[in-house]
C-alpha atoms as a PDB file:
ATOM      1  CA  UNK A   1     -70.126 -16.278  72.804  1.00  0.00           C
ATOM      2  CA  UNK A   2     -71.855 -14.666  70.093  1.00  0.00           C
ATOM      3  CA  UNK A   3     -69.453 -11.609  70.106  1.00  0.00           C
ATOM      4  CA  UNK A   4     -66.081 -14.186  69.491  1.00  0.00           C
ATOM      5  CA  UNK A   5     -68.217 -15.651  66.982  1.00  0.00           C
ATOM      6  CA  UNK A   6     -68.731 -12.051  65.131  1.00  0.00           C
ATOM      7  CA  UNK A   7     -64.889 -11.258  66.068  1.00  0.00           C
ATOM      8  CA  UNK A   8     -63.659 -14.354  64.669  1.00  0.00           C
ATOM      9  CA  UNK A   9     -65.715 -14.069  61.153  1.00  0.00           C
ATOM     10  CA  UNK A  10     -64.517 -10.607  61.252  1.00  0.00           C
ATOM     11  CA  UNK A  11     -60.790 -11.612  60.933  1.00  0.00           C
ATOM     12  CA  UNK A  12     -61.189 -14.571  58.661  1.00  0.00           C
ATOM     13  CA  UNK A  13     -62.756 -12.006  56.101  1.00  0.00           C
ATOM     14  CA  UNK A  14     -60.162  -9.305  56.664  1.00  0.00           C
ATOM     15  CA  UNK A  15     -57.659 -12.232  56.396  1.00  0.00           C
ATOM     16  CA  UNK A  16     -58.776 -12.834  52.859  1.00  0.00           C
ATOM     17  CA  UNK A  17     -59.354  -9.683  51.625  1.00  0.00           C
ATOM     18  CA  UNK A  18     -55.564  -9.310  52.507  1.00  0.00           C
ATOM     19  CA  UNK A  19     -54.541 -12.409  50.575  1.00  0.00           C
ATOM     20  CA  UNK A  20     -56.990 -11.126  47.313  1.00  0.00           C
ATOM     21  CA  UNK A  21     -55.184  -7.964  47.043  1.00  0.00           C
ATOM     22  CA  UNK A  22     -51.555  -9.775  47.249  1.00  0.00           C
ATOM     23  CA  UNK A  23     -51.770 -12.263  44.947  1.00  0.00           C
ATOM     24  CA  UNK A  24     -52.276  -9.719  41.845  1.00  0.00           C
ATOM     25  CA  UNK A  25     -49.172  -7.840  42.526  1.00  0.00           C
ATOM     26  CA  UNK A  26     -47.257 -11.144  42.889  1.00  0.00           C
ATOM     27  CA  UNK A  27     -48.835 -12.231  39.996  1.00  0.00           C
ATOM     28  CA  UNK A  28     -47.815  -9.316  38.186  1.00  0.00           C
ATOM     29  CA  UNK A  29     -44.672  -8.970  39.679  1.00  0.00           C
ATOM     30  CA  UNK A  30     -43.703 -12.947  38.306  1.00  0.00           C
ATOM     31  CA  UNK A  31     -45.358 -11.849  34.828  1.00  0.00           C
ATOM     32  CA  UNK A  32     -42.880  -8.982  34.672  1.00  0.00           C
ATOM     33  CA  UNK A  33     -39.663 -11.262  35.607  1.00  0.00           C
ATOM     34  CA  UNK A  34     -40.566 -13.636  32.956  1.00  0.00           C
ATOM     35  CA  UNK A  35     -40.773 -11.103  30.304  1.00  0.00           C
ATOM     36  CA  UNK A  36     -37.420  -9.848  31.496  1.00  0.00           C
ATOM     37  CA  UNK A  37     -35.982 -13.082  31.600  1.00  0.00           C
ATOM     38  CA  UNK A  38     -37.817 -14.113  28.215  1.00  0.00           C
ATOM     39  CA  UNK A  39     -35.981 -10.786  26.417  1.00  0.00           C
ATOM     40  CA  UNK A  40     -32.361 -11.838  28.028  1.00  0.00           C
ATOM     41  CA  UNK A  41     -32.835 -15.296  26.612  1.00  0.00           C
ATOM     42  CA  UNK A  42     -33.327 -13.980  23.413  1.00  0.00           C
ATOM     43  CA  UNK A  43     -30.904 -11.028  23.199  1.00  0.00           C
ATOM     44  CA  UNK A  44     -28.332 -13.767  24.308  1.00  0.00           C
ATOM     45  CA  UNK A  45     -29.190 -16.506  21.198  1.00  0.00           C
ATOM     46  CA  UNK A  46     -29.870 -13.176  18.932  1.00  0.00           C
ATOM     47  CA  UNK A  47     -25.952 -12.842  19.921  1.00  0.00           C
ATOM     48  CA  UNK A  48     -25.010 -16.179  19.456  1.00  0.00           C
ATOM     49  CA  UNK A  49     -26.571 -16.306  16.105  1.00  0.00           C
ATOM     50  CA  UNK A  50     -24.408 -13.061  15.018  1.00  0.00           C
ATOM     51  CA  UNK A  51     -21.070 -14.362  16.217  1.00  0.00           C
ATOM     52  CA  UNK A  52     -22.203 -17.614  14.075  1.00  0.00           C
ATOM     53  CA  UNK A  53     -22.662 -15.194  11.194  1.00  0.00           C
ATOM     54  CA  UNK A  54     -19.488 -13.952  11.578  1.00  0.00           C
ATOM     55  CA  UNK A  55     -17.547 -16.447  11.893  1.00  0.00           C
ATOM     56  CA  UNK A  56     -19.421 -18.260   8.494  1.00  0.00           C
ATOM     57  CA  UNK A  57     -18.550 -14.960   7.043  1.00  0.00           C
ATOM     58  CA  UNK A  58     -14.693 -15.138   7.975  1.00  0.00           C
ATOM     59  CA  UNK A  59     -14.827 -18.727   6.659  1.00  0.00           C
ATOM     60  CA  UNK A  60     -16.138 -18.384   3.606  1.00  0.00           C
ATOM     61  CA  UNK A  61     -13.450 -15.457   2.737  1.00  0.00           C
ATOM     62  CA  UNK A  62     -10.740 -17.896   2.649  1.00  0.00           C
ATOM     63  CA  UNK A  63     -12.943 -20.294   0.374  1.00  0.00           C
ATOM     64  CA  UNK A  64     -12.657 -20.877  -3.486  1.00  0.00           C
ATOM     65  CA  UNK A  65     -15.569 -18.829  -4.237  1.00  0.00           C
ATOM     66  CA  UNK A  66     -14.878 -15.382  -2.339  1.00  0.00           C
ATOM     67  CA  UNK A  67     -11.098 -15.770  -4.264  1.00  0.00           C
ATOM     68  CA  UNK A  68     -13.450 -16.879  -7.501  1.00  0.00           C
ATOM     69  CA  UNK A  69     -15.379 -13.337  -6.992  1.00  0.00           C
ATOM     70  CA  UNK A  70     -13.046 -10.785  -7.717  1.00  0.00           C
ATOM     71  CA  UNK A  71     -11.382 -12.867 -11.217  1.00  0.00           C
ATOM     72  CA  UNK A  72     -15.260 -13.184 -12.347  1.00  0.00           C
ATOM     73  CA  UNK A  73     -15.227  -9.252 -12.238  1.00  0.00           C
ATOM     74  CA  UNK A  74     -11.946  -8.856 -14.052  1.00  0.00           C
ATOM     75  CA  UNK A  75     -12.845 -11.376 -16.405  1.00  0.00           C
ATOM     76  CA  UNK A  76     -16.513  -9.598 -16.928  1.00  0.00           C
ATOM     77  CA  UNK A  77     -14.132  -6.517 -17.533  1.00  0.00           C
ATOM     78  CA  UNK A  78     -11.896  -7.872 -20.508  1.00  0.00           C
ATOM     79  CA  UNK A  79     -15.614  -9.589 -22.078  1.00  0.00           C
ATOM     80  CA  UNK A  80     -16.249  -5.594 -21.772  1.00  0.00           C
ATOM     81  CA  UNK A  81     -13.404  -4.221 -23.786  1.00  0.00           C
ATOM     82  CA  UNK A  82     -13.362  -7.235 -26.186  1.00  0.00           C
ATOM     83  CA  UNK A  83     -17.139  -5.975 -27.272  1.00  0.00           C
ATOM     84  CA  UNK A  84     -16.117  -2.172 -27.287  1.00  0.00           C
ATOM     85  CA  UNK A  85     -13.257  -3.111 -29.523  1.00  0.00           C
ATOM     86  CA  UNK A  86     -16.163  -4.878 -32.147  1.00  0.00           C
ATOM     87  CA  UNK A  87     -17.986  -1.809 -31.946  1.00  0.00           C
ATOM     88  CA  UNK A  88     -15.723   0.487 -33.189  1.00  0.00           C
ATOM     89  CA  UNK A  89     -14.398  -1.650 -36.111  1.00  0.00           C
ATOM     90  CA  UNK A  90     -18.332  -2.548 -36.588  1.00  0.00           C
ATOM     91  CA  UNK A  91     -18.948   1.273 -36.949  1.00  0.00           C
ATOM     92  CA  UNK A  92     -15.871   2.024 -38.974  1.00  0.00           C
ATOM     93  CA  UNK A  93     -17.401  -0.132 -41.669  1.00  0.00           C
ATOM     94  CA  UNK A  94     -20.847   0.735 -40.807  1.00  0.00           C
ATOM     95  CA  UNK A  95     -22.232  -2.619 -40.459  1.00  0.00           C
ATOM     96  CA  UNK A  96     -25.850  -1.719 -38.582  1.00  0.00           C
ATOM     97  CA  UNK A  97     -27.094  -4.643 -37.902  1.00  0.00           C
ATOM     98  CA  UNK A  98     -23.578  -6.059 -36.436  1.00  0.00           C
ATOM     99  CA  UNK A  99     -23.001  -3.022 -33.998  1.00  0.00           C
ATOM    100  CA  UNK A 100     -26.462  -2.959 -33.026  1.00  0.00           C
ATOM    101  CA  UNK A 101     -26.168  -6.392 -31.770  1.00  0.00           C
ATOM    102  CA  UNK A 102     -22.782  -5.677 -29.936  1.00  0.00           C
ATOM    103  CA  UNK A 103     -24.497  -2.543 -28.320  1.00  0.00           C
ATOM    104  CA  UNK A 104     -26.853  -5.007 -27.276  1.00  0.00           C
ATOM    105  CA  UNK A 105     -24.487  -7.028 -25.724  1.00  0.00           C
ATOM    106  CA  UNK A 106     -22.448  -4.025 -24.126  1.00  0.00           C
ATOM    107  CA  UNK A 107     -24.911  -2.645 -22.632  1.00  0.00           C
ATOM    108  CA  UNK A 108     -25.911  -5.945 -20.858  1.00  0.00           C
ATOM    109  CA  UNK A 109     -22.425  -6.738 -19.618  1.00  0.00           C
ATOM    110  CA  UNK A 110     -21.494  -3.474 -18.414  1.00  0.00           C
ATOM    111  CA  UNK A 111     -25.237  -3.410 -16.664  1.00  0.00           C
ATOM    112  CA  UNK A 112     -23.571  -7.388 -14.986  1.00  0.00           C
ATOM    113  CA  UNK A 113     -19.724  -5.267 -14.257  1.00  0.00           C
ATOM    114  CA  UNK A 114     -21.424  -2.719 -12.729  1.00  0.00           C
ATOM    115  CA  UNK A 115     -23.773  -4.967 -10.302  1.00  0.00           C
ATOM    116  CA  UNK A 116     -20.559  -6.644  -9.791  1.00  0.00           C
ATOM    117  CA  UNK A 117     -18.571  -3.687  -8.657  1.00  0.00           C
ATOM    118  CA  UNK A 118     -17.101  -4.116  -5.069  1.00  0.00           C
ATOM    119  CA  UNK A 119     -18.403  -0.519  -4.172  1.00  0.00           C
ATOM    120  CA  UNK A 120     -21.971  -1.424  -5.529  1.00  0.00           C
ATOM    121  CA  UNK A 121     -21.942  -4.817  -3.851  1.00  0.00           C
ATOM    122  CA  UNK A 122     -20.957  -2.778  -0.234  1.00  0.00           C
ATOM    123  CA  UNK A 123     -24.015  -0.459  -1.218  1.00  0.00           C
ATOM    124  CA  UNK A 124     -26.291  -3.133  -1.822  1.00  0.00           C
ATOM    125  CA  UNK A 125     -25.575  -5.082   0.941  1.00  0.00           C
ATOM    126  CA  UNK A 126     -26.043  -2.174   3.784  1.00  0.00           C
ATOM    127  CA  UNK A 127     -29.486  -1.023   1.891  1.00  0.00           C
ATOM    128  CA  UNK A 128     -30.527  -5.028   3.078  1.00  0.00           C
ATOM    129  CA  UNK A 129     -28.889  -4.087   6.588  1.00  0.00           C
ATOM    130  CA  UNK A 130     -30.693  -0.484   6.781  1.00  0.00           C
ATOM    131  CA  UNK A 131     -33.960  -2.391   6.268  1.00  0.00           C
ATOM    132  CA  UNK A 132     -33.481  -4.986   8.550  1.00  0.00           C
ATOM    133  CA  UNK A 133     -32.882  -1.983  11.519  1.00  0.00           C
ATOM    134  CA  UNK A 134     -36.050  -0.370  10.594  1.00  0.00           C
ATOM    135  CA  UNK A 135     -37.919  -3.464  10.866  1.00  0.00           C
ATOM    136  CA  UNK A 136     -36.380  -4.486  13.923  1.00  0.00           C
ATOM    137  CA  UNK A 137     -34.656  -7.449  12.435  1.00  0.00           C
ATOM    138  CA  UNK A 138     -30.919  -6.713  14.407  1.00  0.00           C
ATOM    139  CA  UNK A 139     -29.714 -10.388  13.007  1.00  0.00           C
ATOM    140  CA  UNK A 140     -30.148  -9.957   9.197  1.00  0.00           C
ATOM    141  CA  UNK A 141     -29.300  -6.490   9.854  1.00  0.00           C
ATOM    142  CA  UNK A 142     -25.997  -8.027  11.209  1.00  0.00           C
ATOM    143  CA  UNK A 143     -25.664 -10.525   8.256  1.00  0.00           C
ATOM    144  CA  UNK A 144     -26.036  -7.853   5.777  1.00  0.00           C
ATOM    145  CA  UNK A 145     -23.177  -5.906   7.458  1.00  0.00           C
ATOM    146  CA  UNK A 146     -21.151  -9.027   7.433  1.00  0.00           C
ATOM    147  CA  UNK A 147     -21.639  -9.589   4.047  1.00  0.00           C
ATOM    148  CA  UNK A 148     -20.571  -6.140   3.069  1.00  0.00           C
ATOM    149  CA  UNK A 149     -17.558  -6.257   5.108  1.00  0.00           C
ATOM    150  CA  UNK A 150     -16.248  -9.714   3.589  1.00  0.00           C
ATOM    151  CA  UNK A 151     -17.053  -7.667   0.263  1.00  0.00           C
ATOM    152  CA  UNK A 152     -14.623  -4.675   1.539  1.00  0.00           C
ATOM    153  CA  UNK A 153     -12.346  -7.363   2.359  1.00  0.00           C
ATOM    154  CA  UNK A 154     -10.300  -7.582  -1.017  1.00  0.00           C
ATOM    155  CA  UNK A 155      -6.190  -7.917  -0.763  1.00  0.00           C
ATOM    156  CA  UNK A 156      -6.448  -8.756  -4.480  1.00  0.00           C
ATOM    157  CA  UNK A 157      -7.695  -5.293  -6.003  1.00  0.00           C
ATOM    158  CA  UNK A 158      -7.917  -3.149  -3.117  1.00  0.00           C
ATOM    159  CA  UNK A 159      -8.250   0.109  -5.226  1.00  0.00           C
ATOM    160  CA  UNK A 160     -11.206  -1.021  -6.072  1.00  0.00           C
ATOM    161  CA  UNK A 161     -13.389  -1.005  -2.475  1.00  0.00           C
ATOM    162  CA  UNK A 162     -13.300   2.357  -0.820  1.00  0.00           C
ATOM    163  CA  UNK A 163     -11.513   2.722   2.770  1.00  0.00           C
ATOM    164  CA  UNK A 164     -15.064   1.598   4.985  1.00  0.00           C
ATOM    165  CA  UNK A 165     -13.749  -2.167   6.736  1.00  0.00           C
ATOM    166  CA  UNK A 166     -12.860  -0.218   9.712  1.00  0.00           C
ATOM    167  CA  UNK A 167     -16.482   1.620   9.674  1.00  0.00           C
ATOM    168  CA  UNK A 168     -18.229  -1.781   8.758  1.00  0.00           C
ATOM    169  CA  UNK A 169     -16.495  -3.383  11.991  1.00  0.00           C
ATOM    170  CA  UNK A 170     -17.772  -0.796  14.541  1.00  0.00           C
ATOM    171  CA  UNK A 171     -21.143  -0.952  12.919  1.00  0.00           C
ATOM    172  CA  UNK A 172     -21.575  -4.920  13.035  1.00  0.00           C
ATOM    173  CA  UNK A 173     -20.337  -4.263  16.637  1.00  0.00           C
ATOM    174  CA  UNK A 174     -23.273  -1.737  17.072  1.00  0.00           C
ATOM    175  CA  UNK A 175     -25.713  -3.904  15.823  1.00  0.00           C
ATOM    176  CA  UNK A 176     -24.374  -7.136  18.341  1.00  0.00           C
ATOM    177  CA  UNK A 177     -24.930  -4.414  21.248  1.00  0.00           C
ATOM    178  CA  UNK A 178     -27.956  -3.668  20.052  1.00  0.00           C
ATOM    179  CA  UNK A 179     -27.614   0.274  19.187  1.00  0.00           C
ATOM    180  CA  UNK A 180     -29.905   0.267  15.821  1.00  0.00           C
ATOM    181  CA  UNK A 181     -29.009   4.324  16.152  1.00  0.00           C
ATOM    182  CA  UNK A 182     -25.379   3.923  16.290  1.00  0.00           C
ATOM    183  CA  UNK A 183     -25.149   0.846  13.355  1.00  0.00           C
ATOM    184  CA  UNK A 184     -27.498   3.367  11.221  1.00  0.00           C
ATOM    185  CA  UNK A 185     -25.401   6.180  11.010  1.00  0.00           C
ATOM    186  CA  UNK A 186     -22.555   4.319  10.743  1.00  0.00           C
ATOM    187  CA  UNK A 187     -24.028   2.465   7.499  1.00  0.00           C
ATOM    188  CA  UNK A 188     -24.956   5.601   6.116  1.00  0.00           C
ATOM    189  CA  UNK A 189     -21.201   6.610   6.020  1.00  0.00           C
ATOM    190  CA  UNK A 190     -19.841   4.315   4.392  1.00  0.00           C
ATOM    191  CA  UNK A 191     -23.335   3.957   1.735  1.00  0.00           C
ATOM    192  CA  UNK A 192     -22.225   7.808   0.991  1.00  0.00           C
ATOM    193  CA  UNK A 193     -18.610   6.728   0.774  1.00  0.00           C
ATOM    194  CA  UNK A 194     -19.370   3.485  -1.829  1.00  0.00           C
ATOM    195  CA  UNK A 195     -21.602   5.863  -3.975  1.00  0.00           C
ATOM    196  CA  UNK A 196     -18.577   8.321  -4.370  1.00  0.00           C
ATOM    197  CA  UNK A 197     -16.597   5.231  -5.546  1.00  0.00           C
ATOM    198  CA  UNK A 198     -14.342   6.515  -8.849  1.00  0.00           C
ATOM    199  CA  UNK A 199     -14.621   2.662 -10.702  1.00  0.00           C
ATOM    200  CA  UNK A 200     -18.372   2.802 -10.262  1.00  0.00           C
ATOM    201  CA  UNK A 201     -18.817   6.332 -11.475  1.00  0.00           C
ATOM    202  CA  UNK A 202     -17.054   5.348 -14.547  1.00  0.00           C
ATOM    203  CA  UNK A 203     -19.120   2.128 -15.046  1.00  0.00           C
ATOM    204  CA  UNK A 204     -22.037   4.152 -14.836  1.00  0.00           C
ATOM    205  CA  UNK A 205     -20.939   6.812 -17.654  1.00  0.00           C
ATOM    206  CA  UNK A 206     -20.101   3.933 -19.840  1.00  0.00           C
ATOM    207  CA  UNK A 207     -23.519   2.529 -19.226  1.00  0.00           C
ATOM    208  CA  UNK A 208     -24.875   5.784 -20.305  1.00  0.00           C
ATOM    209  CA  UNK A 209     -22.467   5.923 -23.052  1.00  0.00           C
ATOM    210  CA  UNK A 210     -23.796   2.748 -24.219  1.00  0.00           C
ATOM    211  CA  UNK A 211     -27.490   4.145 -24.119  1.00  0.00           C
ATOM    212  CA  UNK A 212     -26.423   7.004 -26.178  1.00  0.00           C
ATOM    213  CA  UNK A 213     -24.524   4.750 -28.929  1.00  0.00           C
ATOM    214  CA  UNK A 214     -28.096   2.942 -29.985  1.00  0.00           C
ATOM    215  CA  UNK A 215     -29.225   6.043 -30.626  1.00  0.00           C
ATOM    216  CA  UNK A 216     -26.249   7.084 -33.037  1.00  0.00           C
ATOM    217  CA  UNK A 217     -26.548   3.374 -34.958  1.00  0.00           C
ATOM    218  CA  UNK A 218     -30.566   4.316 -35.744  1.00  0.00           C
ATOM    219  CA  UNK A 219     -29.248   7.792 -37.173  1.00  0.00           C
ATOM    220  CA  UNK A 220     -26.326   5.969 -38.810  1.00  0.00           C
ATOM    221  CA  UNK A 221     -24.227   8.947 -37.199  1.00  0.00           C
ATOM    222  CA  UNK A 222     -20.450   6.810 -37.673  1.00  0.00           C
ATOM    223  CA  UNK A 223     -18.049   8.914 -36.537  1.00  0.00           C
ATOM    224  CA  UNK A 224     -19.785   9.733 -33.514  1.00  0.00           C
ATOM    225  CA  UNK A 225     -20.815   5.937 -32.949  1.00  0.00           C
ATOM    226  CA  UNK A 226     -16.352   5.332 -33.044  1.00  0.00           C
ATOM    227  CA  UNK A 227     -16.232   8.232 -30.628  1.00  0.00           C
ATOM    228  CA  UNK A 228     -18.357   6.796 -28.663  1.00  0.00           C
ATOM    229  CA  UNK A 229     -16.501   3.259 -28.232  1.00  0.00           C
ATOM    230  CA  UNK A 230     -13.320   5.022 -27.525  1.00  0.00           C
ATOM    231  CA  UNK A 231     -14.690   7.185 -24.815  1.00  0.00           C
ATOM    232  CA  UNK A 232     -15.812   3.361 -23.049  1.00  0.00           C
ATOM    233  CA  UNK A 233     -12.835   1.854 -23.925  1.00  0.00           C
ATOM    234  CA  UNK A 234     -11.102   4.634 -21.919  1.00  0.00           C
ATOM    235  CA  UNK A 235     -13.087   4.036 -18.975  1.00  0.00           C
ATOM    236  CA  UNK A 236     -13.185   0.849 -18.963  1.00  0.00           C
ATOM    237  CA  UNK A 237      -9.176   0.470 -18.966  1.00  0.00           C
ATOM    238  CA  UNK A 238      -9.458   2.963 -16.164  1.00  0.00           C
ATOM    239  CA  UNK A 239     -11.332   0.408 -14.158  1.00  0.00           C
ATOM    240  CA  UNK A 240      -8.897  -2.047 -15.476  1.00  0.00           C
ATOM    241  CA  UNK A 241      -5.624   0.139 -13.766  1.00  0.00           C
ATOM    242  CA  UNK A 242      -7.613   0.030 -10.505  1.00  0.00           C
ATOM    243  CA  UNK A 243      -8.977  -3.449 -10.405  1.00  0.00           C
ATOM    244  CA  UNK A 244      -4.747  -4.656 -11.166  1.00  0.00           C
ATOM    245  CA  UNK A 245      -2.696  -2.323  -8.522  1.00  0.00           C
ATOM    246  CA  UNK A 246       0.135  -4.510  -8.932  1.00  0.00           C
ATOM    247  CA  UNK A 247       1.085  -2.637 -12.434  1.00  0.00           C
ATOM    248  CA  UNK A 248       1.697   0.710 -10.771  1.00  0.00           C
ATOM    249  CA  UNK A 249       5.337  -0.915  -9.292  1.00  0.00           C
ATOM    250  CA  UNK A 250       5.903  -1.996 -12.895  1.00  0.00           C
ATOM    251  CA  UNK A 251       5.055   1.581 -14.334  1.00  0.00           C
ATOM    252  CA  UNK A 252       7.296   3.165 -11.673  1.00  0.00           C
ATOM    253  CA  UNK A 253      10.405   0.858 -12.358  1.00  0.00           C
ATOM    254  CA  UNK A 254      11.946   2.970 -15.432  1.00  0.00           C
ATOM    255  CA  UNK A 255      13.243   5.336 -12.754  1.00  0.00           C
ATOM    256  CA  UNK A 256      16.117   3.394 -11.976  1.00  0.00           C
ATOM    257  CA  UNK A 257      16.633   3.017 -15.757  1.00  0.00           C
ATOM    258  CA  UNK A 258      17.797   7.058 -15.271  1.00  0.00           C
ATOM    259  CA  UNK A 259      21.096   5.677 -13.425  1.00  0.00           C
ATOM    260  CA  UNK A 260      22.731   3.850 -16.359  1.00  0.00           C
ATOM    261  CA  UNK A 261      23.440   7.535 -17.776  1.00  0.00           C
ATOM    262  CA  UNK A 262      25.599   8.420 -14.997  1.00  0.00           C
ATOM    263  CA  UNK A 263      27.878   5.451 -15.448  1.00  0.00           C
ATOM    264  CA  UNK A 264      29.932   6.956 -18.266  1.00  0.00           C
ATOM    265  CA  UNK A 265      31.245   9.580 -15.977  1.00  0.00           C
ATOM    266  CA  UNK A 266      32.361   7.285 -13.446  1.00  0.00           C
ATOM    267  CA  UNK A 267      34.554   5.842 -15.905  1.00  0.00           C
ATOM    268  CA  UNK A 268      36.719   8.614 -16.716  1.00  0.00           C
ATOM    269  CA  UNK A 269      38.222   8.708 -20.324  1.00  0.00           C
ATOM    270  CA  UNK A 270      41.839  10.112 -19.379  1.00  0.00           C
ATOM    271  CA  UNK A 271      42.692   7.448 -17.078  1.00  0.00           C
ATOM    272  CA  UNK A 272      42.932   4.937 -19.639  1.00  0.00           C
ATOM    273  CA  UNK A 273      44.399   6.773 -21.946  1.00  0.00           C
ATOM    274  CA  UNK A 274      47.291   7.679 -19.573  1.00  0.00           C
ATOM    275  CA  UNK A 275      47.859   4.110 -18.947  1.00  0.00           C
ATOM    276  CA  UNK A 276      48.120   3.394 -22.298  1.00  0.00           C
ATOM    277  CA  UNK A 277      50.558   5.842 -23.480  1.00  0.00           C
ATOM    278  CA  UNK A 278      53.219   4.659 -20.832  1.00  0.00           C
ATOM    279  CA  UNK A 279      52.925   1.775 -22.643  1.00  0.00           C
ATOM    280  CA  UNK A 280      54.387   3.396 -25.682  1.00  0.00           C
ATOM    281  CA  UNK A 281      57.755   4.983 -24.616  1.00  0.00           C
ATOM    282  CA  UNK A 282      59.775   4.343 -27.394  1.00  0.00           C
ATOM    283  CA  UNK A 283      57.682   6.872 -29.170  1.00  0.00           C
ATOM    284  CA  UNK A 284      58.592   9.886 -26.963  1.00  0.00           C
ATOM    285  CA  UNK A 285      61.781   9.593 -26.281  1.00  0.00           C
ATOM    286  CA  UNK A 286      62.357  13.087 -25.843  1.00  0.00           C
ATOM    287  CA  UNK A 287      59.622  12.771 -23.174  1.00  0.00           C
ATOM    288  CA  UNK A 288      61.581   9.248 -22.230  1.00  0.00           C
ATOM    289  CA  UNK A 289      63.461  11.155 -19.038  1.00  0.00           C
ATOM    290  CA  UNK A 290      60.832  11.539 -16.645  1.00  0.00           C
ATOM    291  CA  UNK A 291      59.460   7.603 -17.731  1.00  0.00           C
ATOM    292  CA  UNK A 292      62.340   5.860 -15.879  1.00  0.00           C
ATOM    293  CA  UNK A 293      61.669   7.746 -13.105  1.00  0.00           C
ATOM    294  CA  UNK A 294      58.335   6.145 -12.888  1.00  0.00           C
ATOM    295  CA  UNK A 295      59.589   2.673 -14.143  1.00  0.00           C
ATOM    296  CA  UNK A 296      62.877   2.202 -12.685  1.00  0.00           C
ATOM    297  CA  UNK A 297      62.691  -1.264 -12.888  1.00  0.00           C
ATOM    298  CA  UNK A 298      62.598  -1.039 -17.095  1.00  0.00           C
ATOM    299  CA  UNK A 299      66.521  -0.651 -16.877  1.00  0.00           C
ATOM    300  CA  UNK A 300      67.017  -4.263 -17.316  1.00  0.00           C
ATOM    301  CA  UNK A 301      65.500  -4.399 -20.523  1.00  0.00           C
ATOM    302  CA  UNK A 302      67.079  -1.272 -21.291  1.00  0.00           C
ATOM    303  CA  UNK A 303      70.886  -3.241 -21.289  1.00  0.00           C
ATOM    304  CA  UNK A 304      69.198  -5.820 -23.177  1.00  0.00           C
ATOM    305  CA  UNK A 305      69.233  -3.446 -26.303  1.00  0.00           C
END
């Protein structure tokens, strides 16, 4: 009796040891599914939230304000060239005090054209994205590349954004998948492409330009200070040629002005004059013998006379 008693404590014990060493690994097994689960969850609303983003970012393209944005800079543009213009007649009647306050005011709207600058607004906007990838942050990373493509985006002054909306596209597509390596490189292409960007190079050598001019007014250095304002103006109304594409058709349409010069010769001079002089037979009549042949119905007139 006493030995089924021993046998049958024996297998209750062994019985629980059993069940002690399963339930950690099911424990740990359910912990790990959850996590799982908990990460698919949120890479799911974490792609929700960037198709949301897009689509607000496709919206607001077609709204008042993103057609407002590009005017604002062409408008910041001509306020540009309007105070350049000052300058120079300022410094051609050296008035100090007058073209030091217009330099002021240069320099501070071409700092506003520049920030404004398609290419610079592209390059701002990926720096935002660039951090957000480092820090793990995939959905203002995805924003941010948004963003810069609605910027690249412009059918009104094309010539002014570099050639990156293609680039942008697989790189907010990177960045919805979830490849942070992929999305990075592909922003750094097109931040190396907006940096190259002619119509912000020039904005920044008129900004420096600007710098330069202060230091001409304190010297009272004139001629330099009107050199000066035209070497802006000239950039500036490079910017202006690639901000309005739409004159280049304009510039190109004296070509066809070249074909009115070949019109005289298609009028030939001798065929009017040989219809002319038939007309006048009774002044060659010696010459009158071959005309009948080639009027022969002038007889009647002839018995007439």
């Amino acid at each position: 009796m006493r030995r089924w008693m021993i046998f049958g404590m024996a297998a209750v014990l062994m019985a629980a040891s059993v069940g002690c060493k399963k339930r950690p690994v099911d424990e740990k097994a359910a912990t790990e599914e959850a996590q799982q689960n908990a990460l698919m969850v949120a890479q799911a609303e974490q792609t929700k939230a960037l198709d949301e983003i897009r689509a607000e970012i496709v919206t607001w393209r077609n709204t008042a304000a993103a057609q407002a944005a590009e005017p604002e800079f062409k408008d910041d543009l001509a306020v540009a060239k309007r105070l350049t213009g000052m300058l120079s007649r300022q410094a051609s009647k050296q008035q100090d005090k007058e073209a030091a306050l217009t330099v002021d005011r240069l320099a501070r709207c071409l700092s506003a054209l520049s920030a404004g600058a398609p290419a610079n607004r592209i390059q701002q906007h990926l720096e935002r994205a660039e951090m957000g990838l480092v820090s793990g942050n995939l959905e203002a990373a995805g924003a941010e590349v948004l963003a810069a493509a609605g910027t690249a985006y412009n059918p009104s002054a094309p010539a002014l954004v570099p050639d990156v909306l293609g680039q942008l596209e697989d790189a907010s597509k990177a960045v919805r998948n979830g490849d942070a390596a992929k999305a990075e490189q592909l922003i750094g292409a097109v931040m190396e492409k907006a940096r190259a960007d002619a119509a912000s190079a020039d904005l920044a050598t008129a900004q420096d330009i600007a710098a330069e001019a202060e230091v001409s007014i304190q010297r009272k250095a004139w001629t330099i200070l009107i050199a000066q304002a035209t070497q802006i103006t000239a950039l500036l109304q490079a910017v202006d040629r690639r901000a309005t594409p739409e004159a280049q058709p304009a510039a190109e349409s004296p070509a066809p002005a070249a074909a009115p010069p070949t019109e005289p010769p298609a009028a030939p001079t001798p065929a009017p004059a040989e219809t002319k002089q038939p007309g006048a037979p009774p002044a060659t009549e010696g010459a009158g013998a071959p005309a009948p042949k080639a009027n022969e119905a002038a007889p009647e007139p002839a018995a007439t006379r």
